[in-house]
N, C-alpha and C. Protein backbone atom coordinates (compact mmCIF):
# COMPACT_ATOMS: atom_id res chain seq x y z
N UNK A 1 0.81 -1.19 0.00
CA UNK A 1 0.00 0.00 0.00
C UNK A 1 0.86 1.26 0.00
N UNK A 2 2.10 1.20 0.78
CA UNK A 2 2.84 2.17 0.62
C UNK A 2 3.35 2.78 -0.13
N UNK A 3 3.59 1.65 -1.02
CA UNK A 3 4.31 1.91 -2.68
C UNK A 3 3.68 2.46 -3.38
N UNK A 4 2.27 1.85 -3.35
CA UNK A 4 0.94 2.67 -4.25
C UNK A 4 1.43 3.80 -3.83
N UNK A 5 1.32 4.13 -2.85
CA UNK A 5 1.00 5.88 -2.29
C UNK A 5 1.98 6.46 -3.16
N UNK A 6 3.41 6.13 -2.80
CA UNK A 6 4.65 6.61 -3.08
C UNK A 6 4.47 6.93 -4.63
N UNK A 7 3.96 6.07 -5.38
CA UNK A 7 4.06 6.14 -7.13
C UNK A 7 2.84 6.82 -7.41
N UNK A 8 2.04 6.64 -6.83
CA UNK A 8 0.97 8.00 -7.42
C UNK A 8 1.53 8.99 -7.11
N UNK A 9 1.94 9.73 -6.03
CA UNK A 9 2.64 10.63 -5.55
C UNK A 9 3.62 11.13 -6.74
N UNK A 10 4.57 10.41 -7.31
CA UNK A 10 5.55 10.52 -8.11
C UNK A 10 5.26 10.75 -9.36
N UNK A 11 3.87 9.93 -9.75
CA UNK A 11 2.88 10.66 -10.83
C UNK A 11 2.34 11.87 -11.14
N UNK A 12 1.84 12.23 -9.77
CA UNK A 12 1.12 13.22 -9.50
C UNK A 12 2.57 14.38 -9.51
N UNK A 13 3.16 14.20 -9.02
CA UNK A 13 3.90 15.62 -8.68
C UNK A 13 5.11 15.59 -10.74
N UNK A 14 5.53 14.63 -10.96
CA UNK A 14 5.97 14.34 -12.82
C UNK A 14 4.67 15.29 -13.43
N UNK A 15 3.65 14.83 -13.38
CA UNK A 15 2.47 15.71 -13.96
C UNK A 15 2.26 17.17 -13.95
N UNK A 16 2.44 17.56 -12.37
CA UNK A 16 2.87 18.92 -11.99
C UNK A 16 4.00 19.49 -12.80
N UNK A 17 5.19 19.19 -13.27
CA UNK A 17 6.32 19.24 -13.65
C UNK A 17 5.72 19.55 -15.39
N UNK A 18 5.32 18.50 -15.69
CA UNK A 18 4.67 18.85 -17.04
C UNK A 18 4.24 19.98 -17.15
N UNK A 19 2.98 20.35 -16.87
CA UNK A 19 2.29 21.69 -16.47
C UNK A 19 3.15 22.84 -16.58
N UNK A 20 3.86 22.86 -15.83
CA UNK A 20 4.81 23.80 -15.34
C UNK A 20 5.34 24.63 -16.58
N UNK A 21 6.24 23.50 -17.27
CA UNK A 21 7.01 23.39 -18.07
C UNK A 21 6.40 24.50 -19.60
N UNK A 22 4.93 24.05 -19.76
CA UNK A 22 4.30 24.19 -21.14
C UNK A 22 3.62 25.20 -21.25
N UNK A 23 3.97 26.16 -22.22
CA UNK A 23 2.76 27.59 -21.89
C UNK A 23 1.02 26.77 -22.23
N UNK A 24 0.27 27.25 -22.05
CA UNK A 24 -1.07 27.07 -22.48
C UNK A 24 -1.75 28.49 -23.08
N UNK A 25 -3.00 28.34 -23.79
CA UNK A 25 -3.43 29.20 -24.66
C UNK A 25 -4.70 29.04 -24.15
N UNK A 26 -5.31 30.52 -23.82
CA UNK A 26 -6.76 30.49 -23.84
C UNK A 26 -7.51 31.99 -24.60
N UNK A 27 -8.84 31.84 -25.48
CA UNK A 27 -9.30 32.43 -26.19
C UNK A 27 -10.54 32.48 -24.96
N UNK A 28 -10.57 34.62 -24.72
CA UNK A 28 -11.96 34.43 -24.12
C UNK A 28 -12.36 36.18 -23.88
N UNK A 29 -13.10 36.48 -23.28
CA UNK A 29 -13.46 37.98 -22.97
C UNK A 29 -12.85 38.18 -21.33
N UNK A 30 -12.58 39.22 -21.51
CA UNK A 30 -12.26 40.10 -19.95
C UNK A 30 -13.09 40.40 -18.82
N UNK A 31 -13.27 39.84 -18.37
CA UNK A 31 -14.47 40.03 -17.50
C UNK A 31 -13.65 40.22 -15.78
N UNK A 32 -14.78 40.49 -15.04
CA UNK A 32 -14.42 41.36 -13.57
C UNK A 32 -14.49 39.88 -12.53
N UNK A 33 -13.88 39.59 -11.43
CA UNK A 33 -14.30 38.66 -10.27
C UNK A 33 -15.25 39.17 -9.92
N UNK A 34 -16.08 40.22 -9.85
CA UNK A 34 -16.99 40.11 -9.27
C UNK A 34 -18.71 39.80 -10.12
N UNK A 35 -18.68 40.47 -11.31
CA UNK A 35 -19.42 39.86 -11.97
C UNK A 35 -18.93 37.91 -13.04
N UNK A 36 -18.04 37.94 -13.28
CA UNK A 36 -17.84 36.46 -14.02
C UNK A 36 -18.45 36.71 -14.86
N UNK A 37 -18.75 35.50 -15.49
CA UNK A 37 -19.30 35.39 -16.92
C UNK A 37 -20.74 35.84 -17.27
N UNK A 38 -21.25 36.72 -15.93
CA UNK A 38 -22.64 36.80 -15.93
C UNK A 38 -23.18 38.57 -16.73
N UNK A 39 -21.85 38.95 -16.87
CA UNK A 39 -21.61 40.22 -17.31
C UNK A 39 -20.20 40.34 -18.05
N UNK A 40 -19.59 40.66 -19.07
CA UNK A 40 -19.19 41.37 -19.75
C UNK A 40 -18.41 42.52 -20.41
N UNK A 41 -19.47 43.26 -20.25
CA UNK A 41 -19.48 44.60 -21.07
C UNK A 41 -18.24 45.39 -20.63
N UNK A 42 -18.01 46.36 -22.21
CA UNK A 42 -16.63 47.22 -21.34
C UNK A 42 -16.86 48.07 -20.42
N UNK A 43 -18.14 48.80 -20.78
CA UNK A 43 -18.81 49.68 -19.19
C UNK A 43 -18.50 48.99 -17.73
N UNK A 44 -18.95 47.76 -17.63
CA UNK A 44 -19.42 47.10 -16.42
C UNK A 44 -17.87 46.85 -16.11
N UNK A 45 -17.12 46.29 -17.18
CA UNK A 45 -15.91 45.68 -16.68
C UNK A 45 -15.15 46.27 -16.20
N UNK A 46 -14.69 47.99 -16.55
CA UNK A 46 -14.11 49.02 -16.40
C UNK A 46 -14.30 49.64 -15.24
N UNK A 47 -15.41 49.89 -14.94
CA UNK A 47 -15.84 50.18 -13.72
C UNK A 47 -15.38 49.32 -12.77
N UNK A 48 -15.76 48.13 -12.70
CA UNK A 48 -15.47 47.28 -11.54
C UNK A 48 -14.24 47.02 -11.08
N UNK A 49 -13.23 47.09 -12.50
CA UNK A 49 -12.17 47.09 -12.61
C UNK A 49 -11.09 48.24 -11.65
N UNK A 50 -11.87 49.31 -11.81
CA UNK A 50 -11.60 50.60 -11.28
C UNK A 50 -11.94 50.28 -9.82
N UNK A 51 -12.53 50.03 -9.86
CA UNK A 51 -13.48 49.70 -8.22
C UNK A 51 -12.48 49.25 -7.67
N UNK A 52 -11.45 48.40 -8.20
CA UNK A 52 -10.33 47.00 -7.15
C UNK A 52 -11.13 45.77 -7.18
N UNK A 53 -11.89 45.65 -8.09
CA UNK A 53 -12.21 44.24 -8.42
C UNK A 53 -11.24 43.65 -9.65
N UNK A 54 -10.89 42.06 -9.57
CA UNK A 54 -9.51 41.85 -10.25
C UNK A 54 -9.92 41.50 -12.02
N UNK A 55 -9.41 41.41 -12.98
CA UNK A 55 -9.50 41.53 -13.97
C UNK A 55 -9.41 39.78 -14.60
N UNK A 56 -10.71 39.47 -14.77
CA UNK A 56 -10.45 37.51 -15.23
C UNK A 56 -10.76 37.26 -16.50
N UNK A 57 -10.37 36.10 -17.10
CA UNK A 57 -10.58 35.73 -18.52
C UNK A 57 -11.63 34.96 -18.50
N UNK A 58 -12.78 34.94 -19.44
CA UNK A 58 -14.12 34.64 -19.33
C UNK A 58 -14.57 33.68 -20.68
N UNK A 59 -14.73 32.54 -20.29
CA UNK A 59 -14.40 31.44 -21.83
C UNK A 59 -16.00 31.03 -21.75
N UNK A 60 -16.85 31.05 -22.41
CA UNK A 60 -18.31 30.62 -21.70
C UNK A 60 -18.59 30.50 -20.67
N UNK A 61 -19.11 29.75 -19.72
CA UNK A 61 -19.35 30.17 -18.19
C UNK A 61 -18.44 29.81 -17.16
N UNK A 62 -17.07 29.54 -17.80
CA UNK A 62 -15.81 29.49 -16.68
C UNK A 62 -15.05 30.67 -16.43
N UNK A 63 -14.66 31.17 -15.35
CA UNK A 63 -14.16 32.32 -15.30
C UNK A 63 -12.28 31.39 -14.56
N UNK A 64 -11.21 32.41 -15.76
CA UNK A 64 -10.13 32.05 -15.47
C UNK A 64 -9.26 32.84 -14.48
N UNK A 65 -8.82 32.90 -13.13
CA UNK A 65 -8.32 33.87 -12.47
C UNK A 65 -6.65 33.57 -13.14
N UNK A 66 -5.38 34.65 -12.39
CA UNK A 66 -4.14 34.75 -12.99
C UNK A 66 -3.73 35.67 -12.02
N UNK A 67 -2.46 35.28 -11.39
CA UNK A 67 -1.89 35.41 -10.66
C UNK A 67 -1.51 37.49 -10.59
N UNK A 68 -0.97 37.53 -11.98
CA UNK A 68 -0.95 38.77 -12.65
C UNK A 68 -2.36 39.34 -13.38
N UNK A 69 -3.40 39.54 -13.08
CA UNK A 69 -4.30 39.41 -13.71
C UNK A 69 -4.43 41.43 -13.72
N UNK A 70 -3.85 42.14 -13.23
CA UNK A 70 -3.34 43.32 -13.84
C UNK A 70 -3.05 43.75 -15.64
N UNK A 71 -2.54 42.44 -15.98
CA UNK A 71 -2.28 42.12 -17.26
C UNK A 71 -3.56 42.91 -18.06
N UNK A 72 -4.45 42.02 -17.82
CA UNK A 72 -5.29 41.87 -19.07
C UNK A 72 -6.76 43.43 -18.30
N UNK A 73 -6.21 44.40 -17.73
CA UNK A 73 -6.99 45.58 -16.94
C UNK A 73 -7.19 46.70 -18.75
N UNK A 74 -6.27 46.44 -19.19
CA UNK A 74 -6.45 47.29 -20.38
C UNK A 74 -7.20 46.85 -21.51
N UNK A 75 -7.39 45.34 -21.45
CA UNK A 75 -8.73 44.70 -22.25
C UNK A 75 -9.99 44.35 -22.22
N UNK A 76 -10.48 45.56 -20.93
CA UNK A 76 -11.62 45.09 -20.37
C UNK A 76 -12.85 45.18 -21.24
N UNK A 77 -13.46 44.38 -21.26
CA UNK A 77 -14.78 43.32 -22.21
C UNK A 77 -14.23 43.12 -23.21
N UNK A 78 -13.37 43.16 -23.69
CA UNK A 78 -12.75 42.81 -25.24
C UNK A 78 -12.06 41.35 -24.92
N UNK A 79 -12.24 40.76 -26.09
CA UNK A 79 -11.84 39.04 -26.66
C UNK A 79 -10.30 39.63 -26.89
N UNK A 80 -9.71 38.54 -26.38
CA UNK A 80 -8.30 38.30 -26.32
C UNK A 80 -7.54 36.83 -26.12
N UNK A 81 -6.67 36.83 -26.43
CA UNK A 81 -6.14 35.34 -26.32
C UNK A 81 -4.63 35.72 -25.57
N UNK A 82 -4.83 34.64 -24.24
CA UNK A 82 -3.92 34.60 -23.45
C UNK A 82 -2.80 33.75 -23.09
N UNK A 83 -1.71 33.78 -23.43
CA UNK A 83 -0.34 32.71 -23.20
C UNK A 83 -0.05 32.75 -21.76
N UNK A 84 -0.18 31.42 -21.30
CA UNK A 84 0.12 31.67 -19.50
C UNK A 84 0.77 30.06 -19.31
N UNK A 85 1.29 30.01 -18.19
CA UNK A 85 2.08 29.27 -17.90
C UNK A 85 1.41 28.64 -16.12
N UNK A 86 1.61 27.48 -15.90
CA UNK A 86 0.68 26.74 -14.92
C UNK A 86 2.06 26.69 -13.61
N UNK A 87 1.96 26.67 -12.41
CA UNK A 87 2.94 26.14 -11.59
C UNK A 87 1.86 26.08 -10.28
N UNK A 88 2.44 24.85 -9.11
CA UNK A 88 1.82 24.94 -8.09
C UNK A 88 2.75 25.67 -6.85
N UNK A 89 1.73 26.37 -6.19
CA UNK A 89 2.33 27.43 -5.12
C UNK A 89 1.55 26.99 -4.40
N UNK A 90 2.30 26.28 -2.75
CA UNK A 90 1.01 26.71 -1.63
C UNK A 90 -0.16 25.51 -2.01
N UNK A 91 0.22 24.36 -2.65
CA UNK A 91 -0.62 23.66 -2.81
C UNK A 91 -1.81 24.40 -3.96
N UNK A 92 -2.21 25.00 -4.60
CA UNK A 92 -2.06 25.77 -5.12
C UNK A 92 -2.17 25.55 -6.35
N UNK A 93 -3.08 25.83 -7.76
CA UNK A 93 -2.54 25.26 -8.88
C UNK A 93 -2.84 27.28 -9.24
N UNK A 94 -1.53 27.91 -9.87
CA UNK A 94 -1.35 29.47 -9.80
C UNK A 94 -1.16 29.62 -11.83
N UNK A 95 -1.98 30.50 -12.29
CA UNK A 95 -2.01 30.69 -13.53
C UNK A 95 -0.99 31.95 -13.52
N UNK A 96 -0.18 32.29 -14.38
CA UNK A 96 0.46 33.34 -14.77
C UNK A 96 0.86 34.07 -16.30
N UNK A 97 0.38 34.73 -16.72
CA UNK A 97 -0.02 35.13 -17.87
C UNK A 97 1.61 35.66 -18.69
N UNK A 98 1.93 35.16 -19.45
CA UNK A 98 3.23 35.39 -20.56
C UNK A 98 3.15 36.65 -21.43
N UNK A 99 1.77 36.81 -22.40
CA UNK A 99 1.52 37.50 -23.11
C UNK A 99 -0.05 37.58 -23.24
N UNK A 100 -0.40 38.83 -23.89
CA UNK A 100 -1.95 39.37 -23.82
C UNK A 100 -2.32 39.67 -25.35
N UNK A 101 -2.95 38.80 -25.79
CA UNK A 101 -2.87 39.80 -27.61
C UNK A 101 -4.51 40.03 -28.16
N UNK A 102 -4.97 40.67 -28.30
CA UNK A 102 -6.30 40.96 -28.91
C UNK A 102 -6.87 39.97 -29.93
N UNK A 103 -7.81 39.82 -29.76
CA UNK A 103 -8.21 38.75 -30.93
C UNK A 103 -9.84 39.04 -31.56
């Protein structure tokens, strides 16, 4: 039983390592933490944005948070595609954004 543990473990954390390693790509709109995908707009987003609410990437009804999510404050409600990179912090699975490009 121990061994099990030990080799999932060794799976699990090789997998982490993968992740890490590989940028990922996501296509989506700018949207606010406090509204999500339930709102949008550059009005709403801007504002909220302004407010100190944080700035998230919005793919149909998943909202993506990012560590740097300052990034993407100048694309608010506008479609953009985001290069970010995965690592775990703190137990933790932490998105961090590479590049921001309009789409």
């Amino acid at each position: 039983m121990k061994n099990l543990v030990r080799v999932l473990g060794l799976v699990f954390a090789l997998a982490l390592v993968g992740l890490a390693a590989k940028a990922h790509k996501l296509t989506g709109k700018v949207g606010d933490s406090m509204c999500g995908a339930k709102n949008t707009s550059t009005t709403c987003v801007s504002k909220c944005i302004k407010k100190g609410m944080k700035a998230v990437l919005v793919r149909g009804h998943r909202v993506y948070t990012f560590a740097n999510s300052s990034e993407l404050n100048s694309y608010a409600g506008k479609r953009v595609t985001v290069t970010y990179t995965v690592a775990r912090q703190n137990h933790k699975i932490v998105r961090t954004i590479e590049s921001v490009k309009a789409s």
